[in-house]
PDB file of N, CA and C in Angstrom:
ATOM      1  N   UNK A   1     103.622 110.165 252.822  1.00  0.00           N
ATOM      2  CA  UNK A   1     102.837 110.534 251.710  1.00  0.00           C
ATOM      3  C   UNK A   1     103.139 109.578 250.543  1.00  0.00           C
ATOM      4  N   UNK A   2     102.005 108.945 249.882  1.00  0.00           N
ATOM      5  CA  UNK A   2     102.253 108.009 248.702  1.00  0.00           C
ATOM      6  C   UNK A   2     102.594 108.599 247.409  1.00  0.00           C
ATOM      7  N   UNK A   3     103.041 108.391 246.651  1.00  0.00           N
ATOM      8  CA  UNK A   3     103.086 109.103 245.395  1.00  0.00           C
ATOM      9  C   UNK A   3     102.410 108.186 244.523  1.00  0.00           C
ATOM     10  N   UNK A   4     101.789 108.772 243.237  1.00  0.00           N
ATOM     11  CA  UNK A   4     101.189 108.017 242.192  1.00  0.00           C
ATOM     12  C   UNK A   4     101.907 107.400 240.973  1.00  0.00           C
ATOM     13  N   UNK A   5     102.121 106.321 240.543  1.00  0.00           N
ATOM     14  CA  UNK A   5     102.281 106.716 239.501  1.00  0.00           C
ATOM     15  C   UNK A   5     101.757 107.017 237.747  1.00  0.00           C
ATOM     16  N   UNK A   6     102.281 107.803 237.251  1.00  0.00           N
ATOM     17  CA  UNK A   6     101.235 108.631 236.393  1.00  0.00           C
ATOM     18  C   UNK A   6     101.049 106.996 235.349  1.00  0.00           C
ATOM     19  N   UNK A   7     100.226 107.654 234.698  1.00  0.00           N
ATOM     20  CA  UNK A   7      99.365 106.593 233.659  1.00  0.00           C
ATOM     21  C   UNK A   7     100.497 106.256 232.565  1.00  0.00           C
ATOM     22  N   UNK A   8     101.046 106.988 232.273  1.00  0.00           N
ATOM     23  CA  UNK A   8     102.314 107.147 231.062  1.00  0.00           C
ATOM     24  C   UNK A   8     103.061 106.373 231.371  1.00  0.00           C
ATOM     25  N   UNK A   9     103.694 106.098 232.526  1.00  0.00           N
ATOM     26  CA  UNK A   9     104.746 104.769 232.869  1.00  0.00           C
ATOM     27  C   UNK A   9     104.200 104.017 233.186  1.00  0.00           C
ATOM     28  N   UNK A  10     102.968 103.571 233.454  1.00  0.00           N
ATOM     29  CA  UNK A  10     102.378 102.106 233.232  1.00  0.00           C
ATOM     30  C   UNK A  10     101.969 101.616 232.342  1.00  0.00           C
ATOM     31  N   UNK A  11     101.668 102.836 231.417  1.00  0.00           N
ATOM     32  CA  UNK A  11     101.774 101.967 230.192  1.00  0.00           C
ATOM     33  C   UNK A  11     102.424 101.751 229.139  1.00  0.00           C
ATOM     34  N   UNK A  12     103.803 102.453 229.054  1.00  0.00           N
ATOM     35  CA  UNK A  12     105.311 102.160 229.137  1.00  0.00           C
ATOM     36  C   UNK A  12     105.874 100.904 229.649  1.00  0.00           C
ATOM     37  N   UNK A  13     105.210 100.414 230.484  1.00  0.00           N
ATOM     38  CA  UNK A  13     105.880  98.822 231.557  1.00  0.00           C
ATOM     39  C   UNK A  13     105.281  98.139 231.011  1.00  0.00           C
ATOM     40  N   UNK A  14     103.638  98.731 230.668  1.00  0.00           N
ATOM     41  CA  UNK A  14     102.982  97.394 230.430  1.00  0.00           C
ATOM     42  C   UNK A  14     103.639  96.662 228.453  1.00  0.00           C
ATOM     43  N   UNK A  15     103.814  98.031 227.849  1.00  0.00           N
ATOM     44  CA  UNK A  15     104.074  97.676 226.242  1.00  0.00           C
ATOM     45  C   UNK A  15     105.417  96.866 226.445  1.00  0.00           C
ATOM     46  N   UNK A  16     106.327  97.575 227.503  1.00  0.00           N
ATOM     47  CA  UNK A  16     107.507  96.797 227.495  1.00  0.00           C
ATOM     48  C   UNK A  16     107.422  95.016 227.795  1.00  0.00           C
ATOM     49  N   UNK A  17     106.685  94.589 228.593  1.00  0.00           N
ATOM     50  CA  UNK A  17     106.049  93.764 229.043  1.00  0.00           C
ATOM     51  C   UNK A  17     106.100  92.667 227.526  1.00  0.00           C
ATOM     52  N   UNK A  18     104.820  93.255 227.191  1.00  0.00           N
ATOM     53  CA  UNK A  18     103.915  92.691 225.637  1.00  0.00           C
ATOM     54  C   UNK A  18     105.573  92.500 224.712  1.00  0.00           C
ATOM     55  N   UNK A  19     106.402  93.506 224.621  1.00  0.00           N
ATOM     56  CA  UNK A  19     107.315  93.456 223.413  1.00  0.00           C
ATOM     57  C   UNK A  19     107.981  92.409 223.809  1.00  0.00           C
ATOM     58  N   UNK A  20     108.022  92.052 225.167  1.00  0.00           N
ATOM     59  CA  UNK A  20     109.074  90.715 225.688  1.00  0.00           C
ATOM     60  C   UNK A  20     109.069  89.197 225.344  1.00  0.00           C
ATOM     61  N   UNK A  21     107.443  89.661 225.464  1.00  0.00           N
ATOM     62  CA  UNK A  21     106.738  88.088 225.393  1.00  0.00           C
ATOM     63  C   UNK A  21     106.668  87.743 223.974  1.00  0.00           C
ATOM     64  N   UNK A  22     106.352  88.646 222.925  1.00  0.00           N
ATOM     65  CA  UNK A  22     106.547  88.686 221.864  1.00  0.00           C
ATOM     66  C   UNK A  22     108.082  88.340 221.095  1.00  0.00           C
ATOM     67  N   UNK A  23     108.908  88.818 221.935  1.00  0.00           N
ATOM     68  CA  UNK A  23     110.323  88.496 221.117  1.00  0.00           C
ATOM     69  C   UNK A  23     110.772  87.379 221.473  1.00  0.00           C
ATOM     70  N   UNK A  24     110.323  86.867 222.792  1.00  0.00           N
ATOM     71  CA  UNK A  24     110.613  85.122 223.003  1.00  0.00           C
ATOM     72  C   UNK A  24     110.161  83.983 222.125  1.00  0.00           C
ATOM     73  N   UNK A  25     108.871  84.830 222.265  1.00  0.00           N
ATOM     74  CA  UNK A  25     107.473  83.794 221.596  1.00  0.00           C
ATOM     75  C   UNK A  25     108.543  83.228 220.064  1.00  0.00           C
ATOM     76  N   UNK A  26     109.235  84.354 219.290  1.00  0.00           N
ATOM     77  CA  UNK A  26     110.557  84.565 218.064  1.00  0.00           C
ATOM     78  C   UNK A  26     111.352  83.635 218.037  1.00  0.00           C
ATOM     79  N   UNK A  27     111.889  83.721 219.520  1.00  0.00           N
ATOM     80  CA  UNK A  27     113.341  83.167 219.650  1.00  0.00           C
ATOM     81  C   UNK A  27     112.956  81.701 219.852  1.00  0.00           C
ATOM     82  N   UNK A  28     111.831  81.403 220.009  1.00  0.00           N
ATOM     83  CA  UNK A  28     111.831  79.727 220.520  1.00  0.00           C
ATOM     84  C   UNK A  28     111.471  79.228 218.986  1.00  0.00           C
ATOM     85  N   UNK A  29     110.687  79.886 218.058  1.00  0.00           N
ATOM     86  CA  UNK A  29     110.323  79.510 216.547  1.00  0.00           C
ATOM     87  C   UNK A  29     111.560  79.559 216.230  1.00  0.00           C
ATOM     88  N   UNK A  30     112.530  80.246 216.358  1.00  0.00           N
ATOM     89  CA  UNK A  30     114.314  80.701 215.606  1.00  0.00           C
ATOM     90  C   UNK A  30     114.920  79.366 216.106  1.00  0.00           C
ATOM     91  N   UNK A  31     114.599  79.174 217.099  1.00  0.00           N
ATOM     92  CA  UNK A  31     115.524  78.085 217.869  1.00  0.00           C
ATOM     93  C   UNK A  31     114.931  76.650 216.704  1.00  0.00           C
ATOM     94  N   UNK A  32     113.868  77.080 216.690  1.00  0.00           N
ATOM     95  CA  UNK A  32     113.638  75.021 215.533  1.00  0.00           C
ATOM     96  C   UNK A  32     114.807  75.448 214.264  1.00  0.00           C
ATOM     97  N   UNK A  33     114.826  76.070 213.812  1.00  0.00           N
ATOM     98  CA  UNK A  33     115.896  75.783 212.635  1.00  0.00           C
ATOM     99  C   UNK A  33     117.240  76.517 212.864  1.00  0.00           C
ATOM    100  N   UNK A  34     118.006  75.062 212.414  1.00  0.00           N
ATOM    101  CA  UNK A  34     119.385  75.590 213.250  1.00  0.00           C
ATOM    102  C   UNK A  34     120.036  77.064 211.946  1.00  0.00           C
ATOM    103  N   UNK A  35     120.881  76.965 213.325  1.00  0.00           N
ATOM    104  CA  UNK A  35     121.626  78.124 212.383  1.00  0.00           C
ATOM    105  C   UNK A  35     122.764  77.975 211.441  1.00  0.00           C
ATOM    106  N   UNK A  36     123.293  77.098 211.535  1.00  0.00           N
ATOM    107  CA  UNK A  36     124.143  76.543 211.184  1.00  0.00           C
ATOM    108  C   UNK A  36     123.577  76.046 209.288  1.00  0.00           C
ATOM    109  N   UNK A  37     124.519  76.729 208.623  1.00  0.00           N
ATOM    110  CA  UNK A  37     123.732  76.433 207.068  1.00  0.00           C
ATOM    111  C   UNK A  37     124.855  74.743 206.573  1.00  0.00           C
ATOM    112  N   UNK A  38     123.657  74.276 205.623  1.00  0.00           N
ATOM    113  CA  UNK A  38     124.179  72.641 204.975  1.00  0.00           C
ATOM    114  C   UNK A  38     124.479  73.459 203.003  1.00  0.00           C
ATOM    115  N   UNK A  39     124.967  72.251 203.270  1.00  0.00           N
ATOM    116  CA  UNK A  39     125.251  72.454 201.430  1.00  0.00           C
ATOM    117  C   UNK A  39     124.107  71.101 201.275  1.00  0.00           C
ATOM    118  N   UNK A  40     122.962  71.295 200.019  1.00  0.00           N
ATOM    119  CA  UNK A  40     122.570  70.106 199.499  1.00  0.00           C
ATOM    120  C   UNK A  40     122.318  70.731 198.008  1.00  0.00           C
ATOM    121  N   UNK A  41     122.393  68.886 197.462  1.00  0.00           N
ATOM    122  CA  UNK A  41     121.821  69.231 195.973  1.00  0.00           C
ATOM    123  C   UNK A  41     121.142  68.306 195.922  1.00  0.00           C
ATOM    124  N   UNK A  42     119.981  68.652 194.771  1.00  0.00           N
ATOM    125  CA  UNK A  42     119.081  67.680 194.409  1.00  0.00           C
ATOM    126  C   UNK A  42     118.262  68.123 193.154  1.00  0.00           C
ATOM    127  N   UNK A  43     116.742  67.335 193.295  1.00  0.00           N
ATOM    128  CA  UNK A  43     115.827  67.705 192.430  1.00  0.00           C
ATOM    129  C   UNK A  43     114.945  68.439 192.789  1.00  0.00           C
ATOM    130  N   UNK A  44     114.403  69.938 192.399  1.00  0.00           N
ATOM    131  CA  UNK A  44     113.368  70.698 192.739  1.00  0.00           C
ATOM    132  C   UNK A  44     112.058  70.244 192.403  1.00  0.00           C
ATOM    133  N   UNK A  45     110.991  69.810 193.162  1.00  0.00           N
ATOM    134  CA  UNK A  45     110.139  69.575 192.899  1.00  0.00           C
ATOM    135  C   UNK A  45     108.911  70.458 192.427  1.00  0.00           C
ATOM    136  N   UNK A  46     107.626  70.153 192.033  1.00  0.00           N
ATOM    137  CA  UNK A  46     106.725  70.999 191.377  1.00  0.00           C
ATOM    138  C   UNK A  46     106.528  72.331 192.447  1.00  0.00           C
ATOM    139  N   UNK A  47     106.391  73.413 191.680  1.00  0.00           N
ATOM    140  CA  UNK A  47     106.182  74.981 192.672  1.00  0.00           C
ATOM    141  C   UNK A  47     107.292  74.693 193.456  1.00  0.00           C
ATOM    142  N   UNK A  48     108.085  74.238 193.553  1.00  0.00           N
ATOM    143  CA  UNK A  48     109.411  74.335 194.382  1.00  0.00           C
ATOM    144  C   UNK A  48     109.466  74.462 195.620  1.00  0.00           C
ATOM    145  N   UNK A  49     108.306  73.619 195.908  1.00  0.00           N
ATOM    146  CA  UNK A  49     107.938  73.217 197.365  1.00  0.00           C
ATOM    147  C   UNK A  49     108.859  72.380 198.355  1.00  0.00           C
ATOM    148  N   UNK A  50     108.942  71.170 197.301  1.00  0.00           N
ATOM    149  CA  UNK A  50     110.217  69.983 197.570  1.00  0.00           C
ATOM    150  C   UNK A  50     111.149  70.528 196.671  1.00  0.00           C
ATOM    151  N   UNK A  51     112.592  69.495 197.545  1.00  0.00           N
ATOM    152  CA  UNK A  51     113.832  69.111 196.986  1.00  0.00           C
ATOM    153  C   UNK A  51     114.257  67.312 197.086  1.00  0.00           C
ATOM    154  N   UNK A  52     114.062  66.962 196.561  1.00  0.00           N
ATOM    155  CA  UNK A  52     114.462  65.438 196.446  1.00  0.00           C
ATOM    156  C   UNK A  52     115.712  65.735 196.498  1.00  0.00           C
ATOM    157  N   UNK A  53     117.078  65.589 197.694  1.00  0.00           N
ATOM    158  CA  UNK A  53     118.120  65.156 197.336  1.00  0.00           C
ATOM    159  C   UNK A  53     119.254  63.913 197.075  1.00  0.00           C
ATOM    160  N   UNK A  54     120.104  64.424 196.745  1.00  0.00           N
ATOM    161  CA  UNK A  54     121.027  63.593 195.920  1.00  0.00           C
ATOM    162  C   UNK A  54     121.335  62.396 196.444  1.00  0.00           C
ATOM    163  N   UNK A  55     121.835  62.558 197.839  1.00  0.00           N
ATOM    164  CA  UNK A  55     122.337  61.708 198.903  1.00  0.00           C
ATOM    165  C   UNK A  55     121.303  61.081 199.497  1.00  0.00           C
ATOM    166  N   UNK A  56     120.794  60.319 198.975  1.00  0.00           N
ATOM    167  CA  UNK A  56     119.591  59.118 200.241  1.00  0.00           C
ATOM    168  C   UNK A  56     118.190  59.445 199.273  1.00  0.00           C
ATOM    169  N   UNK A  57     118.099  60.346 198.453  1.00  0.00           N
ATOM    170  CA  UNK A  57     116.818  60.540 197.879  1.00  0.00           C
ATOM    171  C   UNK A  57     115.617  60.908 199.003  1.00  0.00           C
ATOM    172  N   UNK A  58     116.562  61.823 199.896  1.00  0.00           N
ATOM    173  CA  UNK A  58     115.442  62.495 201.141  1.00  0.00           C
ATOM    174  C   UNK A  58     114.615  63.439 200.466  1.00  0.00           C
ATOM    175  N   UNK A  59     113.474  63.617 201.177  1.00  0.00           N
ATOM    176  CA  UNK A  59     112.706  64.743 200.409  1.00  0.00           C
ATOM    177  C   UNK A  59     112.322  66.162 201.875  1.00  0.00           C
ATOM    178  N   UNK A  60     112.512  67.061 201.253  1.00  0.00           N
ATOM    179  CA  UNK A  60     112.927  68.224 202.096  1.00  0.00           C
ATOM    180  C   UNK A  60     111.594  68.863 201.754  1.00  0.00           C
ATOM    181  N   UNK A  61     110.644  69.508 202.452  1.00  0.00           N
ATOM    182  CA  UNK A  61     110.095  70.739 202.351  1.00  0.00           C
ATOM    183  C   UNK A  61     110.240  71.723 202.571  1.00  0.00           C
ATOM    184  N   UNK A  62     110.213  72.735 201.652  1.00  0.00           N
ATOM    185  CA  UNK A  62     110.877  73.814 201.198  1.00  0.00           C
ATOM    186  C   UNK A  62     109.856  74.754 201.972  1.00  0.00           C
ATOM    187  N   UNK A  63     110.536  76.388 203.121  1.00  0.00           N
ATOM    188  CA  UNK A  63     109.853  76.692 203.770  1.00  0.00           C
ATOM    189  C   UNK A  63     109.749  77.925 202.707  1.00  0.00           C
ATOM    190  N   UNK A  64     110.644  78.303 202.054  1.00  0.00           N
ATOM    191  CA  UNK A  64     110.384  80.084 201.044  1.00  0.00           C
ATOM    192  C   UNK A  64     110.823  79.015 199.940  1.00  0.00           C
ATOM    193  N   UNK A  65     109.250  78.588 199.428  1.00  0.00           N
ATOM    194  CA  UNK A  65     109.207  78.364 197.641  1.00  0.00           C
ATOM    195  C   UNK A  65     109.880  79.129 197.264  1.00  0.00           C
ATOM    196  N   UNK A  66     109.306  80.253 196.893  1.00  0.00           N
ATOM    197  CA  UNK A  66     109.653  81.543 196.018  1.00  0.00           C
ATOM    198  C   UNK A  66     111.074  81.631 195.635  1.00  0.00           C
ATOM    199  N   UNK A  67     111.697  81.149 196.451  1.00  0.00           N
ATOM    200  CA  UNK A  67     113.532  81.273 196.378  1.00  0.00           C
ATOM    201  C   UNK A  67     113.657  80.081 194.740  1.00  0.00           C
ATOM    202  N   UNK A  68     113.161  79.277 195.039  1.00  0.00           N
ATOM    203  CA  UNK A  68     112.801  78.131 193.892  1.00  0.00           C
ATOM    204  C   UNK A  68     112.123  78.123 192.748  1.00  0.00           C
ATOM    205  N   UNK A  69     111.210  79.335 192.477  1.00  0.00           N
ATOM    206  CA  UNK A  69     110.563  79.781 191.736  1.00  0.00           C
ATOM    207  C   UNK A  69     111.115  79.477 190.190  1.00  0.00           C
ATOM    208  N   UNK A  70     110.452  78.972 189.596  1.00  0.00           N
ATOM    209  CA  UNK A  70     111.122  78.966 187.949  1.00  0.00           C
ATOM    210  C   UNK A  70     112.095  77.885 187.753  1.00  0.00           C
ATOM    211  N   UNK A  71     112.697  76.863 188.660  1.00  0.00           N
ATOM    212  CA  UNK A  71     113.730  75.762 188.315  1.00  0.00           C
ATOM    213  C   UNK A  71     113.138  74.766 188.777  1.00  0.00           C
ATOM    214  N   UNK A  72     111.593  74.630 188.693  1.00  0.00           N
ATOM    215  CA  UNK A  72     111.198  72.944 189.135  1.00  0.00           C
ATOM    216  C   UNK A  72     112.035  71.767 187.961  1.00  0.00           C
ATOM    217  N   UNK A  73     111.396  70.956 188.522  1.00  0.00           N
ATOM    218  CA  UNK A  73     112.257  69.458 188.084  1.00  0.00           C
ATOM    219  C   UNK A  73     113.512  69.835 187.605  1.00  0.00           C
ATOM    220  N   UNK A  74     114.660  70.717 188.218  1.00  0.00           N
ATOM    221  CA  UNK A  74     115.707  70.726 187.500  1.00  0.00           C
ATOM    222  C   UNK A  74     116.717  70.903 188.831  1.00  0.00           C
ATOM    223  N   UNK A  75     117.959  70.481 188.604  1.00  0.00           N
ATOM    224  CA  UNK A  75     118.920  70.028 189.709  1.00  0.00           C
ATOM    225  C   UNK A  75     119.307  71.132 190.383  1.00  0.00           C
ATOM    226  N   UNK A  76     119.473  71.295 191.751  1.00  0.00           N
ATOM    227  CA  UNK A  76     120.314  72.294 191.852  1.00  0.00           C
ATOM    228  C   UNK A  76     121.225  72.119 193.287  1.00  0.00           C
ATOM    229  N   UNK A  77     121.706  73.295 193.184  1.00  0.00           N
ATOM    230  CA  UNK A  77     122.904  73.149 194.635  1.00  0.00           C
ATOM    231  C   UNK A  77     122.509  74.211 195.455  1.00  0.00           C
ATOM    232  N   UNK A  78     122.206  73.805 196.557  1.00  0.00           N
ATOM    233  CA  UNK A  78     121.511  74.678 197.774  1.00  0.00           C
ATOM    234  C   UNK A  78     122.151  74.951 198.945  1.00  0.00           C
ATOM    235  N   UNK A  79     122.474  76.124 199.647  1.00  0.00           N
ATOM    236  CA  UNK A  79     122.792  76.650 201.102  1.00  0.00           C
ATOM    237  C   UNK A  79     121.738  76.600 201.486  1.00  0.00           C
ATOM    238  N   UNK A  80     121.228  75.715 202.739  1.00  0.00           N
ATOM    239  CA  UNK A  80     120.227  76.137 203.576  1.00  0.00           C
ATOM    240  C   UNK A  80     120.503  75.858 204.952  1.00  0.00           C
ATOM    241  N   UNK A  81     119.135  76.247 205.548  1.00  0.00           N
ATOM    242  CA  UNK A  81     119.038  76.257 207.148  1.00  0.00           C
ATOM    243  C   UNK A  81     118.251  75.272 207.602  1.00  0.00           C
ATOM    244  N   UNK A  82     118.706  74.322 208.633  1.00  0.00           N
ATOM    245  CA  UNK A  82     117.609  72.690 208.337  1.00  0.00           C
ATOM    246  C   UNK A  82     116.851  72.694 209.720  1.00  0.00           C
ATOM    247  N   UNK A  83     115.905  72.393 209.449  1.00  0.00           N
ATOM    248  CA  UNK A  83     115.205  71.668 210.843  1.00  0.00           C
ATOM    249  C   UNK A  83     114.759  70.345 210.582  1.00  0.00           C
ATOM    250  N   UNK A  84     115.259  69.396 210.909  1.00  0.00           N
ATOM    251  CA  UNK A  84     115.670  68.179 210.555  1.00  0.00           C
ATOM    252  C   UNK A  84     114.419  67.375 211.673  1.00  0.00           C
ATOM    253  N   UNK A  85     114.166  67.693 212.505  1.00  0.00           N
ATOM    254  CA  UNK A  85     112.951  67.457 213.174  1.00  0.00           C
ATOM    255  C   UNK A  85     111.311  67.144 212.136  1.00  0.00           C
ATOM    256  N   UNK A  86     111.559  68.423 211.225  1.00  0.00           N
ATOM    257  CA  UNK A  86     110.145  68.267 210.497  1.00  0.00           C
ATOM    258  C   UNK A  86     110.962  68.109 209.375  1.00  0.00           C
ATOM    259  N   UNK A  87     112.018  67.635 208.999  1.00  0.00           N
ATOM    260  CA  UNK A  87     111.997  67.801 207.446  1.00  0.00           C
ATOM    261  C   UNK A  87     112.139  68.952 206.424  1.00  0.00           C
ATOM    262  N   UNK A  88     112.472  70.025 207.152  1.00  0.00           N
ATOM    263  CA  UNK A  88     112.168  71.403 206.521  1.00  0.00           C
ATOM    264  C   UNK A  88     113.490  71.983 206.312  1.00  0.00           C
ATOM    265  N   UNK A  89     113.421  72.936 205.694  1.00  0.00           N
ATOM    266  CA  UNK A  89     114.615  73.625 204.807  1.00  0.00           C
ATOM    267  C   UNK A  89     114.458  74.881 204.632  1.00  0.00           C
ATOM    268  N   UNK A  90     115.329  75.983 204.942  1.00  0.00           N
ATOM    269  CA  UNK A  90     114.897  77.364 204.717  1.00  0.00           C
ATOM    270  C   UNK A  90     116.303  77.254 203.797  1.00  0.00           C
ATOM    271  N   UNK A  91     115.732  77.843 202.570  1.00  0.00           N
ATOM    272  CA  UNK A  91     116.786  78.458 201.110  1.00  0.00           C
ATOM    273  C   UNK A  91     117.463  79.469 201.407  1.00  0.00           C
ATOM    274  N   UNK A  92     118.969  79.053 201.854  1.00  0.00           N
ATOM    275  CA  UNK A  92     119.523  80.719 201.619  1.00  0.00           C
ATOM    276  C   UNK A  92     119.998  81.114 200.414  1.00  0.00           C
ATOM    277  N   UNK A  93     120.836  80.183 199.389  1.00  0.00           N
ATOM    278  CA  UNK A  93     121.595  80.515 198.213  1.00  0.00           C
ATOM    279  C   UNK A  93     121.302  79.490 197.319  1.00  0.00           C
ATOM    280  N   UNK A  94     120.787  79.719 196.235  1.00  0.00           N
ATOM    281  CA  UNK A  94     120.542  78.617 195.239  1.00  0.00           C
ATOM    282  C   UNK A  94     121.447  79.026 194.047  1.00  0.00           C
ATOM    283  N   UNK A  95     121.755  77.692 193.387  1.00  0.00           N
ATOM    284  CA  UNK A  95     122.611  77.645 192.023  1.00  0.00           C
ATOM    285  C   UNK A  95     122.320  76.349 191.108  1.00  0.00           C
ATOM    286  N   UNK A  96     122.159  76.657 190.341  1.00  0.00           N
ATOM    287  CA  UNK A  96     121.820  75.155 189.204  1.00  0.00           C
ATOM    288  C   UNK A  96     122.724  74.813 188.911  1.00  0.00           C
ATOM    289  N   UNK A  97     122.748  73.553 188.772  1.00  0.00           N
ATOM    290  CA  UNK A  97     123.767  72.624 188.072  1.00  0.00           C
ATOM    291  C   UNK A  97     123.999  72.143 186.613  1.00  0.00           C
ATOM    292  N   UNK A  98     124.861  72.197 185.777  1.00  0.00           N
ATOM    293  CA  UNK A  98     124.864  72.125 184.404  1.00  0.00           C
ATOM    294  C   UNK A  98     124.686  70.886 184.197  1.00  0.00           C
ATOM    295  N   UNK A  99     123.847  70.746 183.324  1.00  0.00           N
ATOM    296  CA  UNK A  99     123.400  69.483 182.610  1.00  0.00           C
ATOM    297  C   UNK A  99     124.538  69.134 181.889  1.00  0.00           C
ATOM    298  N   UNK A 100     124.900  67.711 181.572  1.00  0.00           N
ATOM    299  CA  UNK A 100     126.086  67.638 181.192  1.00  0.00           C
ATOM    300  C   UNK A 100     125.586  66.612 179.568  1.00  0.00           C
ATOM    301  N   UNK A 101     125.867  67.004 178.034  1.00  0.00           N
ATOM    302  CA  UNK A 101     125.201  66.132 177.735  1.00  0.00           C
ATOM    303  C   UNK A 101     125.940  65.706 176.496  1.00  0.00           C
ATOM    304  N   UNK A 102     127.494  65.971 176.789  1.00  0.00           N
ATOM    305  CA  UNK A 102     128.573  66.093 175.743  1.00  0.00           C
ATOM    306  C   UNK A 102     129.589  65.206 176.700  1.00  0.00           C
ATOM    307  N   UNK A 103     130.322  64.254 176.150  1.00  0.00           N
ATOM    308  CA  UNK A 103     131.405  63.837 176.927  1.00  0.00           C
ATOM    309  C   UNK A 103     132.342  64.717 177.507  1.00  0.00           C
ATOM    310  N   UNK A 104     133.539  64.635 178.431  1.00  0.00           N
ATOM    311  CA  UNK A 104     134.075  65.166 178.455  1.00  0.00           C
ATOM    312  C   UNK A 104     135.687  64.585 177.777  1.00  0.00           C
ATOM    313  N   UNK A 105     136.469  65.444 177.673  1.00  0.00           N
ATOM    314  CA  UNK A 105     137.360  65.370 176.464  1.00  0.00           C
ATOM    315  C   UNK A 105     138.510  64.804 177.643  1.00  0.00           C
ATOM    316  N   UNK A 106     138.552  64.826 178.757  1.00  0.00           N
ATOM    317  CA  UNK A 106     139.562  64.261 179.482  1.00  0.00           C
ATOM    318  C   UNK A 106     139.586  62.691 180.313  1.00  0.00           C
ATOM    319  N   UNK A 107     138.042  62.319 179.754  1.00  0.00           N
ATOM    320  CA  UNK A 107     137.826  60.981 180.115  1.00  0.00           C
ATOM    321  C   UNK A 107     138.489  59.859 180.019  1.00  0.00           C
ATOM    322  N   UNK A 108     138.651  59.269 180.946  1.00  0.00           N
ATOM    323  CA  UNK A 108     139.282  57.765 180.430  1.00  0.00           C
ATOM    324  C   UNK A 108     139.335  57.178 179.438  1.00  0.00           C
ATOM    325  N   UNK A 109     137.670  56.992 178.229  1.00  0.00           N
ATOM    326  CA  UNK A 109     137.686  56.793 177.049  1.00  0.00           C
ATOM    327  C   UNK A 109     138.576  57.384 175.946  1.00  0.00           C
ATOM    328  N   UNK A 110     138.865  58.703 176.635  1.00  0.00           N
ATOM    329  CA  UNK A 110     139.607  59.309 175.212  1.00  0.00           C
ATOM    330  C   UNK A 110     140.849  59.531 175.765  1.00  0.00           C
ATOM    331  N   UNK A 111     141.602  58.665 176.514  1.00  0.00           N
ATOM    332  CA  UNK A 111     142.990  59.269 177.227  1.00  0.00           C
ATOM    333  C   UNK A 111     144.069  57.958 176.506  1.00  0.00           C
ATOM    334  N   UNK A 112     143.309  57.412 175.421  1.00  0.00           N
ATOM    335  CA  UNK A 112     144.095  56.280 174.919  1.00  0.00           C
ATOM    336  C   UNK A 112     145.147  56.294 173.698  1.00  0.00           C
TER     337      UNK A 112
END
């Protein structure tokens, strides 16, 4: 005697199915940017799209503007996540850098 099986666990197999293909489809987009976070600093460019940095004057496109929001053209120091393939940069921690526009008092010039 065959048994059936009911409609409810096939389509239980089948969603399980769909959620699989879906969480790979994830893991291979996750896989382009490493995981591994860089320290950079540089110049924020307009809408804080780009970062011109410091070292080589590379220019990075910025994947979450928004993290950048409000500090264009102004320096800053960045944790991010790189995919160096396209050039791209995901922002984890941003911090600005102080403009410096006073000597400093321990300089060589004044150590005389």
């Amino acid at each position: 005697m065959k048994r059936a099986i009911p409609v409810s666990v096939l389509s239980i197999l089948f969603l399980a199915a769909a959620f699989l293909c879906v969480a790979q489809e994830k893991s291979t987009q996750a896989d382009k940017v490493s995981a591994k976070t860089i320290r950079i600093s540089g110049t924020v460019g307009s809408l804080g799209k780009l970062l011109v940095s410091d070292k080589g004057n590379r220019i990075w496109r910025v994947i979450n503007p928004e993290v950048l929001g409000g500090v264009e053209g102004r320096r800053v120091a960045a944790k991010a996540r790189v995919n160096p393939d396209a050039d791209e940069i995901t922002i984890v921690v941003v911090r600005l850098l102080e403009v410096r526009t006073t000597a400093k008092l321990d300089d060589a010039a004044f150590r005389r």
